[in-house]
Protein backbone atom coordinates (compact mmCIF):
# COMPACT_ATOMS: atom_id res chain seq x y z
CA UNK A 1 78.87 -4.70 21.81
CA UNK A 2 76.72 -8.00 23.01
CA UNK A 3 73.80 -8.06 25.08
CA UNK A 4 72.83 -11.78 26.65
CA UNK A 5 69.16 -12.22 27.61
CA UNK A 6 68.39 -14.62 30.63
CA UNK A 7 66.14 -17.65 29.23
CA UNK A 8 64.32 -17.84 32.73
CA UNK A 9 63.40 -14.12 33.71
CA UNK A 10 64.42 -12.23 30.94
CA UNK A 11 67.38 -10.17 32.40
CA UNK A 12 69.63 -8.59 29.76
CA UNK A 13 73.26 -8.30 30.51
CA UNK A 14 74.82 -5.66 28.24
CA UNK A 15 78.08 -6.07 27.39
CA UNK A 16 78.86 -1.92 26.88
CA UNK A 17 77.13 -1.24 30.37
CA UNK A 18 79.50 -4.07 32.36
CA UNK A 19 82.86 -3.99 33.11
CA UNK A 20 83.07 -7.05 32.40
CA UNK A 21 82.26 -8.58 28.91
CA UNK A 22 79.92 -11.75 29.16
CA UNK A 23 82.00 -13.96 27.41
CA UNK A 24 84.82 -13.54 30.50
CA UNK A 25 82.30 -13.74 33.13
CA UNK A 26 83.39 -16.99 35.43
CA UNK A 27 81.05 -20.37 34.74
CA UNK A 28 79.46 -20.16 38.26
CA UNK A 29 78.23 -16.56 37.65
CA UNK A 30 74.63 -16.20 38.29
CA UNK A 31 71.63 -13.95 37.04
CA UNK A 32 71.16 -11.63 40.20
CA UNK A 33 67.96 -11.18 39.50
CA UNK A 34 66.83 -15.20 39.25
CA UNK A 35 69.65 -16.78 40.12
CA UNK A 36 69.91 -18.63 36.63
CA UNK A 37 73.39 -19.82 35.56
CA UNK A 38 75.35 -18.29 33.09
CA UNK A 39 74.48 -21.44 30.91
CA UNK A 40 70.77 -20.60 30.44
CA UNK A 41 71.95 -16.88 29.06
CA UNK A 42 70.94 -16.43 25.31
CA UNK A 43 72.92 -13.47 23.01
CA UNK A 44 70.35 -11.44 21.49
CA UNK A 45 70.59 -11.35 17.93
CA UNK A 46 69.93 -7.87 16.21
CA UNK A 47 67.98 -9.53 13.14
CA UNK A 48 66.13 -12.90 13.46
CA UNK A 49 65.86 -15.17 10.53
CA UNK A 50 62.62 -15.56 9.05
CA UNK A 51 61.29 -18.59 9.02
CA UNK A 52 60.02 -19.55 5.12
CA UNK A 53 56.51 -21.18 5.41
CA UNK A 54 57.77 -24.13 3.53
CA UNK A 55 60.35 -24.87 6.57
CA UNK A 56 57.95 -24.85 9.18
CA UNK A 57 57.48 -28.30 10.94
CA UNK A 58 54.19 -30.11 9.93
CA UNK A 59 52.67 -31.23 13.52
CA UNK A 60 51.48 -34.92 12.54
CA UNK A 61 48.15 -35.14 14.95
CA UNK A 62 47.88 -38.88 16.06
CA UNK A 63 45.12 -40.38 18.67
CA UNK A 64 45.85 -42.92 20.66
CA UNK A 65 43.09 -45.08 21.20
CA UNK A 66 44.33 -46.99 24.14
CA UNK A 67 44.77 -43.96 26.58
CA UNK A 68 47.03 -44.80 29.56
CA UNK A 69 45.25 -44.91 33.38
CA UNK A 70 46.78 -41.80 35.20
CA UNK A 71 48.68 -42.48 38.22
CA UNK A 72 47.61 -41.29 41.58
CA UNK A 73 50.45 -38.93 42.04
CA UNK A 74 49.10 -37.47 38.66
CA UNK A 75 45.59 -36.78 39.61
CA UNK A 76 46.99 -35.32 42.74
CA UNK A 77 48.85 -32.66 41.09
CA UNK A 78 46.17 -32.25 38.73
CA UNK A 79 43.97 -31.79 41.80
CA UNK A 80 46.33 -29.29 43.13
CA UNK A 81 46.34 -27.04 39.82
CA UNK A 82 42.84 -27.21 40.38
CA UNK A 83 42.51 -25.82 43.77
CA UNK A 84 45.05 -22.82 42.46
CA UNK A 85 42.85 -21.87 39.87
CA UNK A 86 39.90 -21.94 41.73
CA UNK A 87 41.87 -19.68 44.67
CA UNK A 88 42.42 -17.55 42.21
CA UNK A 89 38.82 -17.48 41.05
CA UNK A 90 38.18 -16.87 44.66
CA UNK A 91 36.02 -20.28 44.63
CA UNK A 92 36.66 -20.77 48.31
CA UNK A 93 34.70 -24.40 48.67
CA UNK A 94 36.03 -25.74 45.17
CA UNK A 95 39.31 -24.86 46.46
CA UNK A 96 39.30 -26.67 49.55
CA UNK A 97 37.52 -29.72 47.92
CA UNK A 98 40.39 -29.46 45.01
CA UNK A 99 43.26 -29.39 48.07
CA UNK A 100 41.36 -32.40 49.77
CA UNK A 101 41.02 -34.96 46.72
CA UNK A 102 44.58 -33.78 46.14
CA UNK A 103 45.53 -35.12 49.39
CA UNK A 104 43.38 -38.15 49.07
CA UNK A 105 45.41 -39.35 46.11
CA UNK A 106 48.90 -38.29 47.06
CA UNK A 107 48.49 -40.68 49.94
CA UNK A 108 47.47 -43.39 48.29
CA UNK A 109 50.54 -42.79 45.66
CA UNK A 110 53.08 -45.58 46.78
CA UNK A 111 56.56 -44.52 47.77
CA UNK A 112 58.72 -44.71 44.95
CA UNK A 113 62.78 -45.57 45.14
CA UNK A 114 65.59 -44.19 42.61
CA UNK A 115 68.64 -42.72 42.00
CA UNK A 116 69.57 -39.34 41.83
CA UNK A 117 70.06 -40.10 38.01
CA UNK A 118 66.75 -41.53 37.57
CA UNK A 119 65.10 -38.06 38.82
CA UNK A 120 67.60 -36.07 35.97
CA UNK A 121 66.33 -38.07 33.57
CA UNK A 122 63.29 -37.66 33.65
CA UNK A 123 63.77 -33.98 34.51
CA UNK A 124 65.83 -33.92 31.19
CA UNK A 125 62.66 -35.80 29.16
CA UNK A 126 60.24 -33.37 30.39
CA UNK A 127 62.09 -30.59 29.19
CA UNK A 128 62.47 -32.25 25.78
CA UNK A 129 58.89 -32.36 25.25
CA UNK A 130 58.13 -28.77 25.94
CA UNK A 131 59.14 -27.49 22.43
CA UNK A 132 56.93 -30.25 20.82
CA UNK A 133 54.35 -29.46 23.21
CA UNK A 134 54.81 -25.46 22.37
CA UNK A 135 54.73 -26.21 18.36
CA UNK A 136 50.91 -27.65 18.81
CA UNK A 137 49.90 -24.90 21.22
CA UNK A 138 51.04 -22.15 18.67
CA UNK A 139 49.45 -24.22 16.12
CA UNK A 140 46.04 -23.25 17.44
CA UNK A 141 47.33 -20.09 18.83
CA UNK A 142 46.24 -21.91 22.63
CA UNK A 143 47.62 -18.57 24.85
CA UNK A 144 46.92 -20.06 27.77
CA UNK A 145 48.29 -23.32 26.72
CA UNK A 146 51.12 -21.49 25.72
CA UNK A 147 51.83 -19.74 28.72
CA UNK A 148 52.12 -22.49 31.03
CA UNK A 149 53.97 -24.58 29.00
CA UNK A 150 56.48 -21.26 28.94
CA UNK A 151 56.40 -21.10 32.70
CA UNK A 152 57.03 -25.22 32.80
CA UNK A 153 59.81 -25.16 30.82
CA UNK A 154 61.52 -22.51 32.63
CA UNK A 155 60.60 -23.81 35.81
CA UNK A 156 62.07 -27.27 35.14
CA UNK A 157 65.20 -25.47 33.11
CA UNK A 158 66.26 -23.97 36.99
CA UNK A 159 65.25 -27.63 38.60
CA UNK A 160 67.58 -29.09 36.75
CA UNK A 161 70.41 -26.70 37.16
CA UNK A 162 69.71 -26.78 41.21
CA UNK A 163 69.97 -31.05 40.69
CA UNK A 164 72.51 -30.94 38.58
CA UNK A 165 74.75 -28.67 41.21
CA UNK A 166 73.53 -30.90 43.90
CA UNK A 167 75.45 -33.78 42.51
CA UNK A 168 78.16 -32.09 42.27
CA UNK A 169 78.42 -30.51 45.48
CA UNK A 170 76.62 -32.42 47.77
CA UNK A 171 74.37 -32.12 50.56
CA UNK A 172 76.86 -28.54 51.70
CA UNK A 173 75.31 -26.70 48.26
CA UNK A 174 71.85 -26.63 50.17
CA UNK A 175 72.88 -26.82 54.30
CA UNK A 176 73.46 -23.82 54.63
CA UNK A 177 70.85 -21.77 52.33
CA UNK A 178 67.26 -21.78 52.13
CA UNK A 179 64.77 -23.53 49.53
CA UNK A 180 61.97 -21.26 48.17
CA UNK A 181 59.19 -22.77 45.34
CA UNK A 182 56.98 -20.22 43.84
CA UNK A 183 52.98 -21.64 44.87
CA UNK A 184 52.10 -20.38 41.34
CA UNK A 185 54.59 -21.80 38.83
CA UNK A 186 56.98 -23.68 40.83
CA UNK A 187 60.14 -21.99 40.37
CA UNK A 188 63.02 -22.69 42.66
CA UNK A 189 65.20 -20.41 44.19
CA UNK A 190 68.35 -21.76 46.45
CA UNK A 191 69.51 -18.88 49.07
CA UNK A 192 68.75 -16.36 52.25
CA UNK A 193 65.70 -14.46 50.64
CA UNK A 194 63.98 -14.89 47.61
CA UNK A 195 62.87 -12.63 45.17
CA UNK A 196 60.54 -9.89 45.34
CA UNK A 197 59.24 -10.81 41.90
CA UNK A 198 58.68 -14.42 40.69
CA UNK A 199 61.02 -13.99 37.63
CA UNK A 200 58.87 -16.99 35.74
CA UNK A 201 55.10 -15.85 36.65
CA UNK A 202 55.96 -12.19 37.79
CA UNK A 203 53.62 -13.04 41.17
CA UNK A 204 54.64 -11.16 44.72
CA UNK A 205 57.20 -12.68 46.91
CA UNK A 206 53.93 -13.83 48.70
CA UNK A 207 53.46 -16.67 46.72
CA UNK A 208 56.95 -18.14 46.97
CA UNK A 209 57.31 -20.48 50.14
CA UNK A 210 60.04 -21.46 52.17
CA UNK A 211 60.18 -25.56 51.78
CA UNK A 212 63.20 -26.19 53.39
């Protein structure tokens, strides 16, 4: 028998434990324990392929003299990542100055206009980039690097899904449920209570807000 692993939280469905085989499961079945789709479900092979040290992908370092000016939404959310880390290094003054310049430069960040397709798209580039971006991390075995690049990538996997099923259904897919982000990693969960665990960044319930 099968088991399918959940890319986003990790949840195994097991195919001799279900009444129900994966495979026959109906396309708008969810993970219950992230709320995934069945499309971001993985089958767990029994032997993985080892990769031959002549196969691996040579990461081509380039620098790029003429480094672009970050925008002021950018340094905001930097600026916000900074105030998280330094909450949770219980830095209580370079928090609030971190929350403050993040502020400062969202405001100044001029509203943009676009189409829902625009926002998919770039959605859909970011999480093209995160296996490139995962290949140089692993390179210089960068853990930390590594692990937020993991919790990115599943983070914007579930954004898209919730975006995607928003143009297909409309404004009625989210009128009548909930919108929680997790503070830490910002995973989104769509419905009446969210989890008790992040499924991303395993942090408490606590830490994922109600935004809308």
């Amino acid at each position: 028998m099968r088991k399918y692993r959940c890319t986003i939280c990790g949840y195994i469905y097991d195919d001799s434990k279900e009444k129900v085989k994966f495979v026959d499961l109906p396309d708008d079945w969810k993970c219950p324990a992230c709320g995934a789709p069945k499309s971001l479900f993985e089958e767990i092979k029994e032997e993985k392929e080892k990769i031959k040290e002549e196969e691996k992908v040579e990461i081509i370092e380039e620098v790029d003299d003429d480094l672009r000016e970050l925008s002021n939404y950018e340094i905001s959310l930097i600026c916000s990542n900074l105030a998280k880390a330094s909450e949770k290094q219980y830095l209580e003054e370079e928090k609030d100055l971190f929350r403050e310049l993040s502020r400062h430069y969202e405001e100044l960040e001029s509203a943009k206009t676009g189409s829902l397709d625009d926002v998919i798209d770039m959605v859909s580039s970011d999480i093209n980039s995160f296996s490139k971006a995962m290949e140089v991390f692993s390179k210089y075995d960068d853990r930390g690097a590594k692990r937020v690049v993991n919790w990115a990538s599943k983070s914007t996997n579930i954004m898209k899904v919730i975006i995607d099923t928003y143009k297909e259904k409309g404004i009625d897919y989210i009128k009548n449920n909930k919108i929680w982000v997790c503070d830490i990693c910002g995973f989104i969960y769509v419905g009446d209570n969210p989890p008790k665990v992040c499924p991303v960044c395993r942090v408490p319930s606590v830490k994922i807000l109600e935004v809308c």
